[in-house]
N, C-alpha and C. Protein backbone atom coordinates (compact mmCIF):
# COMPACT_ATOMS: atom_id res chain seq x y z
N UNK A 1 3.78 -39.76 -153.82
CA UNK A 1 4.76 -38.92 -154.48
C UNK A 1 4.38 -38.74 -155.95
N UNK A 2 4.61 -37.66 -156.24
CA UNK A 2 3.97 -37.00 -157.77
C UNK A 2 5.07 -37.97 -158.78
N UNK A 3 5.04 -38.30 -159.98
CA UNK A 3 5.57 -38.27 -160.61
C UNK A 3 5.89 -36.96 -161.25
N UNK A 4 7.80 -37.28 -161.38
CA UNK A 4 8.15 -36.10 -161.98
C UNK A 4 9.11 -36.87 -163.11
N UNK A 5 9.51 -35.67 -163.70
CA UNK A 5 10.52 -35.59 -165.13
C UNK A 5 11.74 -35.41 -164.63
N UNK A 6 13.10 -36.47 -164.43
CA UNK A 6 13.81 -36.27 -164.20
C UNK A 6 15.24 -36.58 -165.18
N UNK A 7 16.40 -35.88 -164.66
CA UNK A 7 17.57 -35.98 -165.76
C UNK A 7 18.26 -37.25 -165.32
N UNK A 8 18.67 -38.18 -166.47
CA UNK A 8 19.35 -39.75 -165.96
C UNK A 8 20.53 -39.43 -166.73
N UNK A 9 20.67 -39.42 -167.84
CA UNK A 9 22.17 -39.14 -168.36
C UNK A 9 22.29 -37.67 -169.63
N UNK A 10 23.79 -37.71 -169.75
CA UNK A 10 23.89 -36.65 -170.72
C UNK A 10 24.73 -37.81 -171.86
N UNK A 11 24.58 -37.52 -172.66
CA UNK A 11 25.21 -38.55 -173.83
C UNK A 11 26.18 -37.26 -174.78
N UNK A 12 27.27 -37.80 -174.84
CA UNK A 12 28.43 -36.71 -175.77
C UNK A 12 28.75 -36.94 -177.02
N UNK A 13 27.45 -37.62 -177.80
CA UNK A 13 27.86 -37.99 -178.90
C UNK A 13 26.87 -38.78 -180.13
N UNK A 14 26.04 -38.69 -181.21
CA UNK A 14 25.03 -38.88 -181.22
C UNK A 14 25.15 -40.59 -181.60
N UNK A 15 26.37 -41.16 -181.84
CA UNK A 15 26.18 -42.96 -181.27
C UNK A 15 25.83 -42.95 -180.15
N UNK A 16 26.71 -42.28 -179.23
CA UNK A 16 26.12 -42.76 -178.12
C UNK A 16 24.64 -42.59 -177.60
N UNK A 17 23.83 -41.46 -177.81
CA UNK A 17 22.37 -40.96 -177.54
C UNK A 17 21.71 -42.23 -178.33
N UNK A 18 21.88 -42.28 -179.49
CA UNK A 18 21.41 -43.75 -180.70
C UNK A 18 21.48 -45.04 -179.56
N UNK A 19 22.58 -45.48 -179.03
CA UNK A 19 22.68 -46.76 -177.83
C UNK A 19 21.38 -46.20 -176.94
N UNK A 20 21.54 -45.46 -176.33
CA UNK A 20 20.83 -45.41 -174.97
C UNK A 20 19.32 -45.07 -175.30
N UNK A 21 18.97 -44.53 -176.66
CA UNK A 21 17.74 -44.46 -176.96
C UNK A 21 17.09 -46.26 -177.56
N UNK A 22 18.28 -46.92 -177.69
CA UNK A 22 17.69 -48.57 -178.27
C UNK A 22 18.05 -48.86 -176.82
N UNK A 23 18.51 -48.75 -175.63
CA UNK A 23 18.71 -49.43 -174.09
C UNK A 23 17.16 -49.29 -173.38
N UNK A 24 16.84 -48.00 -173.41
CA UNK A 24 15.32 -47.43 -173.13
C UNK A 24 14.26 -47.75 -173.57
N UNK A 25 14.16 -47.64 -175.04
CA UNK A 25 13.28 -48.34 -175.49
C UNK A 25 13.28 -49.95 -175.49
N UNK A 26 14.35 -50.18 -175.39
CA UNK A 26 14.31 -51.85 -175.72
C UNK A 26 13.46 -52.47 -174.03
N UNK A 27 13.85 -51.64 -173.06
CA UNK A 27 12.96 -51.78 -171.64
C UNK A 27 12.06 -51.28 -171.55
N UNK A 28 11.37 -50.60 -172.62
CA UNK A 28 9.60 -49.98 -172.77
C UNK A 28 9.90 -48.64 -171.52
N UNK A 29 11.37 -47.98 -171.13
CA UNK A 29 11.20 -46.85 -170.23
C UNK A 29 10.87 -45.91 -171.20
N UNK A 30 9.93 -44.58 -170.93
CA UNK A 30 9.63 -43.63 -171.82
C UNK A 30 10.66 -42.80 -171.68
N UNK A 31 11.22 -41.86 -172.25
CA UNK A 31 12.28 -40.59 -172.03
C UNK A 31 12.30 -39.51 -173.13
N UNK A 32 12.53 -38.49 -172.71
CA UNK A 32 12.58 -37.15 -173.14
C UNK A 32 13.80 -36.88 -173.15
N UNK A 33 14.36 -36.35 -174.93
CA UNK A 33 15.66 -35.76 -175.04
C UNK A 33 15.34 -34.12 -175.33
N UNK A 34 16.54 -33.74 -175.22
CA UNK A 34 16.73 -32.60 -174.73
C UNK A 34 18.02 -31.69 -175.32
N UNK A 35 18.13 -30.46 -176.10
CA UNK A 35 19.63 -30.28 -176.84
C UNK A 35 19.60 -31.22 -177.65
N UNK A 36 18.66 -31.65 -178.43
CA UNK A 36 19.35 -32.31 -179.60
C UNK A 36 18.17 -31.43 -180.80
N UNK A 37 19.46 -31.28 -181.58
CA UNK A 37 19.23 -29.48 -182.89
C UNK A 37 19.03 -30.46 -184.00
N UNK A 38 18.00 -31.36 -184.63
CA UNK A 38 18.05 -31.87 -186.06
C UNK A 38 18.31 -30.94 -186.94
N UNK A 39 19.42 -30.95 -187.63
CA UNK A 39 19.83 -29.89 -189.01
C UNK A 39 19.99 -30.82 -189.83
N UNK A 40 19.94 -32.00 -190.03
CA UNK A 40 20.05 -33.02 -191.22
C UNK A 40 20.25 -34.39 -191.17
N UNK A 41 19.71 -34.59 -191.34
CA UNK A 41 18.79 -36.62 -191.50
C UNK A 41 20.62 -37.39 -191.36
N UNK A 42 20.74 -37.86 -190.00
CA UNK A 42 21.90 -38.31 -190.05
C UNK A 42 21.63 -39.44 -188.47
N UNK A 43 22.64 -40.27 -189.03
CA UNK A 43 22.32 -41.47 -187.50
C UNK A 43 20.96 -42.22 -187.25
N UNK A 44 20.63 -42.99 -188.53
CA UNK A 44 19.12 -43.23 -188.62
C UNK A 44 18.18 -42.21 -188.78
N UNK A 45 18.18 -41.10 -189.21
CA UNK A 45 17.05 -40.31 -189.02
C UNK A 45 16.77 -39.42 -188.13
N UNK A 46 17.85 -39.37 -187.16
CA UNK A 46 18.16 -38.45 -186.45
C UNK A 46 19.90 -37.50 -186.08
N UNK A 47 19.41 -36.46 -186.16
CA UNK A 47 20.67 -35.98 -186.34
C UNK A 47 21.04 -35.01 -184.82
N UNK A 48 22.22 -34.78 -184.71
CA UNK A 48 22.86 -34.76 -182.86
C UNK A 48 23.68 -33.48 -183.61
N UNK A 49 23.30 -31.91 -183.26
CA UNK A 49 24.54 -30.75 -183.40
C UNK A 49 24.03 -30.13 -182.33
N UNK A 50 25.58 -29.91 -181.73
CA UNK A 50 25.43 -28.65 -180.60
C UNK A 50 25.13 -29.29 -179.65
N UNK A 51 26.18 -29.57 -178.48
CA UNK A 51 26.40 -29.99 -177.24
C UNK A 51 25.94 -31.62 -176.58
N UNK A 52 25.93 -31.30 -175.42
CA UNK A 52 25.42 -32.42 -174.96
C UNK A 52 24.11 -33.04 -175.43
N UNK A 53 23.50 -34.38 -175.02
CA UNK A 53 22.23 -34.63 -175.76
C UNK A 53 21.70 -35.21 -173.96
N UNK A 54 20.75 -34.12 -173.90
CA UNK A 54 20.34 -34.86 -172.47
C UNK A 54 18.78 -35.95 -172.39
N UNK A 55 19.03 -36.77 -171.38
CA UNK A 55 18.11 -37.80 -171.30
C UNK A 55 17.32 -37.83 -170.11
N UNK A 56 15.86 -37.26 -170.52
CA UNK A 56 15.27 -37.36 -168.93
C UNK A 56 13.75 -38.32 -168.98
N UNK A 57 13.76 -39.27 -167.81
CA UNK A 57 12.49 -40.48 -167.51
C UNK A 57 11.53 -40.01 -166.51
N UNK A 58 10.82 -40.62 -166.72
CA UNK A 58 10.00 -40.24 -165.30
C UNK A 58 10.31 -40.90 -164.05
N UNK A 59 10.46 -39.99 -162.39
CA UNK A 59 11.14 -40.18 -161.84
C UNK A 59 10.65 -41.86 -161.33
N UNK A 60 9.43 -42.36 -161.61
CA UNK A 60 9.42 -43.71 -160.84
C UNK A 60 10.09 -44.96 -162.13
N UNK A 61 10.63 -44.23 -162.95
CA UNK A 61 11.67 -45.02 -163.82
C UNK A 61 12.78 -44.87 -163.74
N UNK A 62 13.79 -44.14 -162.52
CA UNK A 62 14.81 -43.69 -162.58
C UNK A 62 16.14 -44.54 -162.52
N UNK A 63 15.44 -45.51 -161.82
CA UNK A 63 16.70 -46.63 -161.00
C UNK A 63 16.60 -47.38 -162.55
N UNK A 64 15.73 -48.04 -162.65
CA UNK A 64 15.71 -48.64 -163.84
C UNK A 64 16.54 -48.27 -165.12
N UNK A 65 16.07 -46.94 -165.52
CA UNK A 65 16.86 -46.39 -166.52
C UNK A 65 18.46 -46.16 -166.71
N UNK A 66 18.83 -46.07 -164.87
CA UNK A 66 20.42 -45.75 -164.72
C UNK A 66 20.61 -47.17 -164.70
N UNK A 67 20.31 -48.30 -164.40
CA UNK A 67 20.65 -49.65 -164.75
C UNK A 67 21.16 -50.07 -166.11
N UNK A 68 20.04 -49.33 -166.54
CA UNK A 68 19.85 -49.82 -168.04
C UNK A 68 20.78 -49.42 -169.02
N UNK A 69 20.87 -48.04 -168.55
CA UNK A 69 22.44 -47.14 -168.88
C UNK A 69 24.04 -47.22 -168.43
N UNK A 70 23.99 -48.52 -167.64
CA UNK A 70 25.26 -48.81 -167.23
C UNK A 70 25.99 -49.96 -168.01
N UNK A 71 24.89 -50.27 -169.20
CA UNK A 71 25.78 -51.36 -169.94
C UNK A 71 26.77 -50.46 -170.72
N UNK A 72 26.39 -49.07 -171.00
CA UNK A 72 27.09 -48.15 -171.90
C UNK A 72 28.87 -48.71 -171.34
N UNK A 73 28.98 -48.72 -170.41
CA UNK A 73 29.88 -48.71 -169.38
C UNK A 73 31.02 -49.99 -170.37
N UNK A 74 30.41 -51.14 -170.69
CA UNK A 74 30.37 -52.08 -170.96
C UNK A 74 31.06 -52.19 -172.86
N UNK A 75 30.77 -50.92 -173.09
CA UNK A 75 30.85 -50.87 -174.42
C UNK A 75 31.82 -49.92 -174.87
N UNK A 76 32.58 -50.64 -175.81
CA UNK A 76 34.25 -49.70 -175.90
C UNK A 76 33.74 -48.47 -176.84
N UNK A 77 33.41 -47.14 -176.62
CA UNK A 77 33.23 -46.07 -177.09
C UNK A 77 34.12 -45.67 -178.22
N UNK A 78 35.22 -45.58 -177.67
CA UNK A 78 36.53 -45.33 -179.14
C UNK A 78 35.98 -45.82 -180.14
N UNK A 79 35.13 -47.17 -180.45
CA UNK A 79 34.98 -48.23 -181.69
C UNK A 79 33.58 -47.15 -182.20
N UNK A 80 33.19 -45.99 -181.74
CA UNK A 80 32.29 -45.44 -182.19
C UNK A 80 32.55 -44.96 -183.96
């Protein structure tokens, strides 16, 4: 089976994209964002305008990555 580029989450918020980009990397998974418009150095150095921020791995990282993305689950969002 080919490796492909697939979509694992959409993040609504650029804390939250910031978590799941230190969840990913912190497990060495590679990923490609997607909709995210830098207009000004914000959130470490990266800045989140205009919609969703999508997150896509390669597909033989997929299970892994939605694992890895379920601590989000775990973490009280409001305190953003």
């Amino acid at each position: 089976m080919a490796d492909e580029i697939v979509l694992v989450h959409y993040a609504e918020s650029g804390p939250e994209a910031l978590v799941i980009i230190s969840l990913l990397q912190g497990e060495g998974i590679e990923y490609i964002m997607r909709n995210s418009m830098p207009a000004k150095m914000d959130f470490g150095g990266i800045a989140f305008d205009g919609g969703p921020i999508e997150f896509y791995v390669h597909s033989d990282d997929l299970e892994r990555a939605k694992d890895c993305i379920k601590t989000l689950s775990e973490i009280e969002k409001d305190s953003w």
